[in-house]
PDB file of N, CA and C in Angstrom:
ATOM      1  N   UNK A   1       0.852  -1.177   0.000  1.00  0.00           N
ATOM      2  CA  UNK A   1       0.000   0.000   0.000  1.00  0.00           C
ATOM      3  C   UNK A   1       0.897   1.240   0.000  1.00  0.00           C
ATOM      4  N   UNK A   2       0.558   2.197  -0.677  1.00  0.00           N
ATOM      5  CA  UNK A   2       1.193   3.612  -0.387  1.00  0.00           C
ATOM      6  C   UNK A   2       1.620   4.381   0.407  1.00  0.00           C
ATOM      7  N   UNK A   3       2.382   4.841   1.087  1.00  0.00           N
ATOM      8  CA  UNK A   3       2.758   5.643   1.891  1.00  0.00           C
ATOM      9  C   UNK A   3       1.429   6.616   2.058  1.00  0.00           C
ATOM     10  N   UNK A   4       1.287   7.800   0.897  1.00  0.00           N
ATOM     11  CA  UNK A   4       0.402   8.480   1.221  1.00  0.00           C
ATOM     12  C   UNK A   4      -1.021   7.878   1.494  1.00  0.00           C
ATOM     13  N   UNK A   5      -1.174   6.527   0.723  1.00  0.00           N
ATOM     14  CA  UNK A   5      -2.991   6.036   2.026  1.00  0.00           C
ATOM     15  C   UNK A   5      -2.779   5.183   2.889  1.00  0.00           C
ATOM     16  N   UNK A   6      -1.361   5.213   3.263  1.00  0.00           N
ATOM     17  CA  UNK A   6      -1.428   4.535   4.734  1.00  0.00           C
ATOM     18  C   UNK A   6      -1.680   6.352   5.555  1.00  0.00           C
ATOM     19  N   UNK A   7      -0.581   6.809   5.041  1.00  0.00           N
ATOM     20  CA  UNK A   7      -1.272   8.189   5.780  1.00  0.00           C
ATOM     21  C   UNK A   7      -2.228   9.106   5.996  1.00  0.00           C
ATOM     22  N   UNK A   8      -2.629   9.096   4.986  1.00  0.00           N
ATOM     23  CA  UNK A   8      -4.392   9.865   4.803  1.00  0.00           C
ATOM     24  C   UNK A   8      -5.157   8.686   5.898  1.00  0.00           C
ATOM     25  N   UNK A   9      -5.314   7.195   5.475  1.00  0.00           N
ATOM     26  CA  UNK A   9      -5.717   6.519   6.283  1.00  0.00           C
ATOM     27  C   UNK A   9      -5.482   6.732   8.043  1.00  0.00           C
ATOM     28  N   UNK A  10      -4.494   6.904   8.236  1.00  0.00           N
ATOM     29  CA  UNK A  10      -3.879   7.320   9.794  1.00  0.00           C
ATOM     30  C   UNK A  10      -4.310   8.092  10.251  1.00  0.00           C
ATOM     31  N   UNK A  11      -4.765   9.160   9.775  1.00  0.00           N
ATOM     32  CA  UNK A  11      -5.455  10.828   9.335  1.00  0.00           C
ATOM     33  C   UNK A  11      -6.435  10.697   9.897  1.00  0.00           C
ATOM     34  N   UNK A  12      -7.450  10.078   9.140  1.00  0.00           N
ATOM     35  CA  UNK A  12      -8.795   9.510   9.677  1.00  0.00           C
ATOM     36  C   UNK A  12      -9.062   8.818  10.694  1.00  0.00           C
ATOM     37  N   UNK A  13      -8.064   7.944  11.250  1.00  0.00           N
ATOM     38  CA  UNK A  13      -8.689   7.530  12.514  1.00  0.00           C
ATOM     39  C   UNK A  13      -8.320   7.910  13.521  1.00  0.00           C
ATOM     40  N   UNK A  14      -6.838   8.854  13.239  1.00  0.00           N
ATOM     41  CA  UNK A  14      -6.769   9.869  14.337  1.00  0.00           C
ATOM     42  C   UNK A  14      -7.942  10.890  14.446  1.00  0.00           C
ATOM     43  N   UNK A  15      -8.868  11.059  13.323  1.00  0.00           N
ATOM     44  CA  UNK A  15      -9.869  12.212  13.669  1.00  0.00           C
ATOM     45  C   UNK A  15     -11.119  11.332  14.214  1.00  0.00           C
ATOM     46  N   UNK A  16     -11.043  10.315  14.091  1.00  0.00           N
ATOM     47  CA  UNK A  16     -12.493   9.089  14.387  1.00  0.00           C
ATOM     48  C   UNK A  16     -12.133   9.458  15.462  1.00  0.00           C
ATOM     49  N   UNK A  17     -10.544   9.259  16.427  1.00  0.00           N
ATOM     50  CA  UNK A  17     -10.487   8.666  17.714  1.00  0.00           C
ATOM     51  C   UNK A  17     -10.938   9.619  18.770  1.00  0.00           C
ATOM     52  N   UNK A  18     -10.422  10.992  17.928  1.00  0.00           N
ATOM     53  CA  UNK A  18     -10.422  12.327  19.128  1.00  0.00           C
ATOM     54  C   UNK A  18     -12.382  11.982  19.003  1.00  0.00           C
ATOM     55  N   UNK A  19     -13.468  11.981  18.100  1.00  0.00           N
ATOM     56  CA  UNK A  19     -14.428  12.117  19.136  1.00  0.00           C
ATOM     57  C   UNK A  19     -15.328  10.814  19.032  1.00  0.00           C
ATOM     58  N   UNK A  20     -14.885   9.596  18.986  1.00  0.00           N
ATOM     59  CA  UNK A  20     -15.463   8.103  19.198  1.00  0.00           C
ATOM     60  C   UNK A  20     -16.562   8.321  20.432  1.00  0.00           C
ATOM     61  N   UNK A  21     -15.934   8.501  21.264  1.00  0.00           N
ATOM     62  CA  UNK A  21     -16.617   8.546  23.188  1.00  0.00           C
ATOM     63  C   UNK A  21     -18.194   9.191  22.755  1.00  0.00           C
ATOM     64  N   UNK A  22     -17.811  10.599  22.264  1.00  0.00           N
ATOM     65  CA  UNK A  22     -19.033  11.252  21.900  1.00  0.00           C
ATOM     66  C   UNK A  22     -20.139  10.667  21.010  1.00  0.00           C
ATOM     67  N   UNK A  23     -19.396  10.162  20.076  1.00  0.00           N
ATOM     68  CA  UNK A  23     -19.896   9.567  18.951  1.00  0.00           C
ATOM     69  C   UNK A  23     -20.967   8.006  19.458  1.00  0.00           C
ATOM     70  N   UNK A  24     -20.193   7.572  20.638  1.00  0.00           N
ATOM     71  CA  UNK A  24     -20.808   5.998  21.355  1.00  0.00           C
ATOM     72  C   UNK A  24     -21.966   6.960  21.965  1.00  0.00           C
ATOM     73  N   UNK A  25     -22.170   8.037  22.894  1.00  0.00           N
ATOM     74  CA  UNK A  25     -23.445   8.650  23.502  1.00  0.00           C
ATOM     75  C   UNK A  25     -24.054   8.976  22.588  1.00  0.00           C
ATOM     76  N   UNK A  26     -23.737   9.628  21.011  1.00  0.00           N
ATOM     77  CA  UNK A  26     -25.110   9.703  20.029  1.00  0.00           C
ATOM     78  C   UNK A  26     -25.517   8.116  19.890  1.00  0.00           C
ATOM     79  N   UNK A  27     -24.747   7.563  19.535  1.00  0.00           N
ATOM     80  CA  UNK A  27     -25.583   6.021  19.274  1.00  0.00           C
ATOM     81  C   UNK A  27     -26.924   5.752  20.501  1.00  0.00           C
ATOM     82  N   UNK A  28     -26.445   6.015  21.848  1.00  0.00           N
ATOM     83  CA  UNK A  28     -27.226   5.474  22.705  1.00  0.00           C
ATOM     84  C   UNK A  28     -28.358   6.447  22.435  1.00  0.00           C
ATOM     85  N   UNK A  29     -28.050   7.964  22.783  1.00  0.00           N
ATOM     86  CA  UNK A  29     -29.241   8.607  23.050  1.00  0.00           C
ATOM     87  C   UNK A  29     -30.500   8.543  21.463  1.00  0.00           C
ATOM     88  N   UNK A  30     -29.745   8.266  20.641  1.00  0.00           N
ATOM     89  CA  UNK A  30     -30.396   8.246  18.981  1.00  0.00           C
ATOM     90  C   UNK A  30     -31.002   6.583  18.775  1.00  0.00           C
ATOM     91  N   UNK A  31     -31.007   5.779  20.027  1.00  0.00           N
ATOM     92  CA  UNK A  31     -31.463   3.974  19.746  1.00  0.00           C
ATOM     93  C   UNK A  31     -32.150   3.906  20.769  1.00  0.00           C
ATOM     94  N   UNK A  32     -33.630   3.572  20.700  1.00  0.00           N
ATOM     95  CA  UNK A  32     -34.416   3.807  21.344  1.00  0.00           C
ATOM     96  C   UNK A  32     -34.293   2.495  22.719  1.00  0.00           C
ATOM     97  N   UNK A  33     -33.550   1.038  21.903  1.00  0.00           N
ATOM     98  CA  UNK A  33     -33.153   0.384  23.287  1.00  0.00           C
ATOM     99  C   UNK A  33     -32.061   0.567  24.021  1.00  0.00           C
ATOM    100  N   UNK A  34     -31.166   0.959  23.185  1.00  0.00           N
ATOM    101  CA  UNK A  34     -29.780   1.545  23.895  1.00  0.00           C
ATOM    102  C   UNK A  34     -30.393   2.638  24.897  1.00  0.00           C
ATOM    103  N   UNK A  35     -31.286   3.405  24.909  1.00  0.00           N
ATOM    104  CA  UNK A  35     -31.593   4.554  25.597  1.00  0.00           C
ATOM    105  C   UNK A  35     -32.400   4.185  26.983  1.00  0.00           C
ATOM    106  N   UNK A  36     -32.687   3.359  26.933  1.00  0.00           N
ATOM    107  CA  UNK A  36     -34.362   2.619  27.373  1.00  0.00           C
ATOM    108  C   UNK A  36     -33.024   2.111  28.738  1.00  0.00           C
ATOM    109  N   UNK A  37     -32.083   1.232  28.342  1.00  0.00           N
ATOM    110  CA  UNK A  37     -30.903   0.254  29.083  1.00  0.00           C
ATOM    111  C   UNK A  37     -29.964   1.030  29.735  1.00  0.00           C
ATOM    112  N   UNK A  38     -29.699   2.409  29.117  1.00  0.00           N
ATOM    113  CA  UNK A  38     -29.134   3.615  29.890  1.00  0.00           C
ATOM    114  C   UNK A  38     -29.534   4.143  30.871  1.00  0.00           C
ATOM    115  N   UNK A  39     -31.062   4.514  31.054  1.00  0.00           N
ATOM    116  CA  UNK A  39     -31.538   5.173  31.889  1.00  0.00           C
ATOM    117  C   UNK A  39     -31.327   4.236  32.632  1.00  0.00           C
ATOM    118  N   UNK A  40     -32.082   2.408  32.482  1.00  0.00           N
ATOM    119  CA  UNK A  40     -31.565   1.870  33.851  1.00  0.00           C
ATOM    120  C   UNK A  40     -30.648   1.569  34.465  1.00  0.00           C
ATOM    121  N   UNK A  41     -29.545   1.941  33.622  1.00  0.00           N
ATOM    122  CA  UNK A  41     -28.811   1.884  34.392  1.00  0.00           C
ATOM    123  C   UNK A  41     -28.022   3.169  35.279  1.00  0.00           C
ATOM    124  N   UNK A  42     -28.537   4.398  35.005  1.00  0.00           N
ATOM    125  CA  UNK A  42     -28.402   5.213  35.265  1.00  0.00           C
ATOM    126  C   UNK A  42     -29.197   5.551  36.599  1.00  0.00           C
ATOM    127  N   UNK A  43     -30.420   5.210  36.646  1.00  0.00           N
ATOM    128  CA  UNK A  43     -31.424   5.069  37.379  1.00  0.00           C
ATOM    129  C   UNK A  43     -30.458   4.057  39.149  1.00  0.00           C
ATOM    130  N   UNK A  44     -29.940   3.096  38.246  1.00  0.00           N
ATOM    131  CA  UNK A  44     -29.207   1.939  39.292  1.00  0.00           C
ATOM    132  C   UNK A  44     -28.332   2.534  40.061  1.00  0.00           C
ATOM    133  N   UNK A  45     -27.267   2.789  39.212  1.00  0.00           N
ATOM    134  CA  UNK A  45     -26.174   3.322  39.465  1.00  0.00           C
ATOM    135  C   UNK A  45     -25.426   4.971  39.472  1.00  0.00           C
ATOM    136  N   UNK A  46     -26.286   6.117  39.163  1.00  0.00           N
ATOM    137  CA  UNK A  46     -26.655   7.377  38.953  1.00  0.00           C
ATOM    138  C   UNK A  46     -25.547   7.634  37.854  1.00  0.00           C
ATOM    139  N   UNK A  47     -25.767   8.862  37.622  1.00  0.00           N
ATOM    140  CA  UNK A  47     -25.399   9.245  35.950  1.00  0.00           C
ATOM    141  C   UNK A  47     -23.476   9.061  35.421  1.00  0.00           C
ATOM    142  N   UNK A  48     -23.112  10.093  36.671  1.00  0.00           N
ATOM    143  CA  UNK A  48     -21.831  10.306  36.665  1.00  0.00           C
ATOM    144  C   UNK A  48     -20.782   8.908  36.592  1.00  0.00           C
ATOM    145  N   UNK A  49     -21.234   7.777  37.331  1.00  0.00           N
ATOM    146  CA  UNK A  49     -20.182   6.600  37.311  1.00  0.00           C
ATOM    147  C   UNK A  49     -20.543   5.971  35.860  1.00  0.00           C
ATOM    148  N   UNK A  50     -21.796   5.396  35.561  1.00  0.00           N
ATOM    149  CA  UNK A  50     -22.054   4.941  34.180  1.00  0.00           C
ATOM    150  C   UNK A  50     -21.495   5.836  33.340  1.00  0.00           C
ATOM    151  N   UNK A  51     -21.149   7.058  32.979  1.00  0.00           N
ATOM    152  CA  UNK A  51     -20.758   7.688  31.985  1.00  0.00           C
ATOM    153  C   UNK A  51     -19.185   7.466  31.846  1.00  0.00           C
ATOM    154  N   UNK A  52     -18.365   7.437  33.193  1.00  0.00           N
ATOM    155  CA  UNK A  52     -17.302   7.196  33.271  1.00  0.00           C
ATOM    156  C   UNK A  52     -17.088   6.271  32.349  1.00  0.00           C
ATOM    157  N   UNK A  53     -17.408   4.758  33.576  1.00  0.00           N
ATOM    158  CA  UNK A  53     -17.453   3.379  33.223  1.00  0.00           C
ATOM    159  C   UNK A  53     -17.346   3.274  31.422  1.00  0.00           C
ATOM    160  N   UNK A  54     -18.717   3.609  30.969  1.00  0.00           N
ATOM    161  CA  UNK A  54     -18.500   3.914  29.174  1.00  0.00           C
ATOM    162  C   UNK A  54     -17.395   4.654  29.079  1.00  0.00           C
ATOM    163  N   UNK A  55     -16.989   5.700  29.030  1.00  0.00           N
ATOM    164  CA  UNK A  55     -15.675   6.459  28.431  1.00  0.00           C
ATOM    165  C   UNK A  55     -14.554   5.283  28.632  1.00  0.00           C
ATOM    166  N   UNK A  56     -14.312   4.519  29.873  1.00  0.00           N
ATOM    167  CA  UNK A  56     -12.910   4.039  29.926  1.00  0.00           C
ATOM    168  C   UNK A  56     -13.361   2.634  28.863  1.00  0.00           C
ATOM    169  N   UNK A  57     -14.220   1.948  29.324  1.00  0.00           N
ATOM    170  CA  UNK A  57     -13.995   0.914  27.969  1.00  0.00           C
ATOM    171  C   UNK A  57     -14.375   1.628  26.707  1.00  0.00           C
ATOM    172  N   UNK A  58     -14.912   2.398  26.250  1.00  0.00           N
ATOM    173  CA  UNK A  58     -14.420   2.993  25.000  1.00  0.00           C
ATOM    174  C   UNK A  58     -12.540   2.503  24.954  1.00  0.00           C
ATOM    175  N   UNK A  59     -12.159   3.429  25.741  1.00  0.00           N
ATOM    176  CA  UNK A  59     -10.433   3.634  25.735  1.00  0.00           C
ATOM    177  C   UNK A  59     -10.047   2.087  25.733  1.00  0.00           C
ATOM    178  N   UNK A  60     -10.604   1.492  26.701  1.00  0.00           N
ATOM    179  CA  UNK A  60      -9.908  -0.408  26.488  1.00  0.00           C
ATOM    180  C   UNK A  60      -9.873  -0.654  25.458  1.00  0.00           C
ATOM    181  N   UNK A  61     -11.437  -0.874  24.863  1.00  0.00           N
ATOM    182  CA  UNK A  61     -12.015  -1.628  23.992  1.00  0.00           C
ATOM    183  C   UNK A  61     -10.931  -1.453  22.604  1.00  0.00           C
ATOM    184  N   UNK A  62     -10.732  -0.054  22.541  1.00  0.00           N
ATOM    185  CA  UNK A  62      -9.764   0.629  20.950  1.00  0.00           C
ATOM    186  C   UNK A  62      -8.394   0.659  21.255  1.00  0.00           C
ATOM    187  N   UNK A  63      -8.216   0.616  22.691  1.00  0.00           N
ATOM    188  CA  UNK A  63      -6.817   0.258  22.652  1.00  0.00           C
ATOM    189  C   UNK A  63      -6.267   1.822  22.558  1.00  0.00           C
ATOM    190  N   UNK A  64      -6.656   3.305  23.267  1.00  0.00           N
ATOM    191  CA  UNK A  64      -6.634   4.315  23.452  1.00  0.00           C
ATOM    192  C   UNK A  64      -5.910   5.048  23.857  1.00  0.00           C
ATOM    193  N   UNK A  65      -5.195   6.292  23.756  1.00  0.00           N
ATOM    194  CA  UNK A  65      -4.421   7.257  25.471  1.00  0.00           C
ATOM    195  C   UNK A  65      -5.456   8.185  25.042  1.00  0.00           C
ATOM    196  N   UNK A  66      -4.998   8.792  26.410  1.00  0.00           N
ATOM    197  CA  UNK A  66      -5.982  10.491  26.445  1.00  0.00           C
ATOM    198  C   UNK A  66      -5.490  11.183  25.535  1.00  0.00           C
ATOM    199  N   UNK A  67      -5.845  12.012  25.119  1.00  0.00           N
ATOM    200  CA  UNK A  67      -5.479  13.353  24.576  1.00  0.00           C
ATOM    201  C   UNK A  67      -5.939  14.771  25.361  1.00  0.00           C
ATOM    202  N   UNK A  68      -6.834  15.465  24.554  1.00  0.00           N
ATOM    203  CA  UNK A  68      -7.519  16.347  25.002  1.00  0.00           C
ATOM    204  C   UNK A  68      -8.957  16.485  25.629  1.00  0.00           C
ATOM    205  N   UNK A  69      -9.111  17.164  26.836  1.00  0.00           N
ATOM    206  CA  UNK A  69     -10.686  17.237  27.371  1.00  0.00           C
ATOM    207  C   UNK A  69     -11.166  17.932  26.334  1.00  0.00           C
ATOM    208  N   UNK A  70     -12.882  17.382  25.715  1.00  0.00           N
ATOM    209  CA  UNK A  70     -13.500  18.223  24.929  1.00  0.00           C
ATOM    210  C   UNK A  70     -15.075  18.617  25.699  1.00  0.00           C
ATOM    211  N   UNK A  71     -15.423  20.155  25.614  1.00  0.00           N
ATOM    212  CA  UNK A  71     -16.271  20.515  26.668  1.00  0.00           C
ATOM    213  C   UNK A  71     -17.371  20.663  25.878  1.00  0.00           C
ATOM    214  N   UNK A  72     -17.438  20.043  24.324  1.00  0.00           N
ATOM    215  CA  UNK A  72     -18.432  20.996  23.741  1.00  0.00           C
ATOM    216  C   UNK A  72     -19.079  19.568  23.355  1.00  0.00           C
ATOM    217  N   UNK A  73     -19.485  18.471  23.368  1.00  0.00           N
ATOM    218  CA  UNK A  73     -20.098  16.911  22.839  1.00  0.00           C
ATOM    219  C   UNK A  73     -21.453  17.578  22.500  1.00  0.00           C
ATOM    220  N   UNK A  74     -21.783  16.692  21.113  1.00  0.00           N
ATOM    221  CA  UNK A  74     -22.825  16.939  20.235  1.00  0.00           C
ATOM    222  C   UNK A  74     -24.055  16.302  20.955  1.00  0.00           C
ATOM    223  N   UNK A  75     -23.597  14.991  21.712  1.00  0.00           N
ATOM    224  CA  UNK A  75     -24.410  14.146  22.471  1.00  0.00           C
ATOM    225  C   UNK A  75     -24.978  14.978  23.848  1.00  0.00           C
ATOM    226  N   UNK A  76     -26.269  14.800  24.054  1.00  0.00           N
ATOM    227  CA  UNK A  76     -26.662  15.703  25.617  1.00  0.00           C
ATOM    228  C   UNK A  76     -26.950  14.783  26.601  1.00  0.00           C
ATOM    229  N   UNK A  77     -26.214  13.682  26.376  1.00  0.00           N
ATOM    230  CA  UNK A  77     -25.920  12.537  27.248  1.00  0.00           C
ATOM    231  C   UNK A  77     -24.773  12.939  28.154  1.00  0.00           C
ATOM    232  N   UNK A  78     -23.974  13.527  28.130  1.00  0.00           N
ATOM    233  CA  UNK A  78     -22.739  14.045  28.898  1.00  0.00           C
ATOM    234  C   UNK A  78     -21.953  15.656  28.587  1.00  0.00           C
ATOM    235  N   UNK A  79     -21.714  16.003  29.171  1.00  0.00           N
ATOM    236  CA  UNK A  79     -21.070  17.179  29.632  1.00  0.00           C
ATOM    237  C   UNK A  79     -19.753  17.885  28.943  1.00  0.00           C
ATOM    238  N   UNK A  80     -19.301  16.509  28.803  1.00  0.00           N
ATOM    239  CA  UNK A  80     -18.113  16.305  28.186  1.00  0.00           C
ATOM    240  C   UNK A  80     -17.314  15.402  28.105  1.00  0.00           C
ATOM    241  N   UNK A  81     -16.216  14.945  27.302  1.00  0.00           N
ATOM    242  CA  UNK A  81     -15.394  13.744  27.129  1.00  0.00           C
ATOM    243  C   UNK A  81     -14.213  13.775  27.328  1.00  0.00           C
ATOM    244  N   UNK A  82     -13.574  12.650  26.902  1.00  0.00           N
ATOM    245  CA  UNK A  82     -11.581  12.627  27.062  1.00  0.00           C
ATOM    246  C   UNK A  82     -12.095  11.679  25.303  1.00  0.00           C
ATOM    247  N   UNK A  83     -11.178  13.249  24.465  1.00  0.00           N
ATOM    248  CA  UNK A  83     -10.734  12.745  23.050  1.00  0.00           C
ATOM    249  C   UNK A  83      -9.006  11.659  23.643  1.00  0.00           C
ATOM    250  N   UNK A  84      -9.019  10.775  22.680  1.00  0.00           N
ATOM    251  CA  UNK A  84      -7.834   9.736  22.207  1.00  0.00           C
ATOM    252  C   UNK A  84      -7.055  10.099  21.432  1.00  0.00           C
ATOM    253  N   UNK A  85      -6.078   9.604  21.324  1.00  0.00           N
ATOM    254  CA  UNK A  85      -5.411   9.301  20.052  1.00  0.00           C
ATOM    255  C   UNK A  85      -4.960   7.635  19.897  1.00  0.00           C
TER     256      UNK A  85
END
């Protein structure tokens, strides 16, 4: 493969990675059972630890580091995230 689409490729999932986290809370709040399984568990366990809990296996799951705090998430499921690289 090419140098330049291994790099353009690299490109892109460095930009997937910085906002994945955000991107997993639109899935939930936009799927009506994902949403339904959130609240209870939110309901269980209150908002702040479940949101965590999701952000760090996000980071397991992809195999992640931190990067930058982002304060502005499209999702109104959370407050804000930790972008990757």
């Amino acid at each position: 493969m090419s140098n330049a689409i291994v790099d353009f490729a690299d490109e892109v999932i460095r930009q997937k990675n910085k906002s994945i986290t955000d991107e997993i809370f639109l899935l939930i709040q936009n799927d009506k059972d994902l949403m339904q399984k959130y609240l209870q568990l939110v309901e269980k366990h209150h908002l702040s630890p479940v949101n965590t809990q999701i952000g760090k296996h996000v980071k397991k799951a992809y195999g992640l580091k931190n990067a930058e705090r982002n304060k502005e998430p499209l999702s109104t499921l959370i407050k804000g995230y930790q972008e990757f690289v």
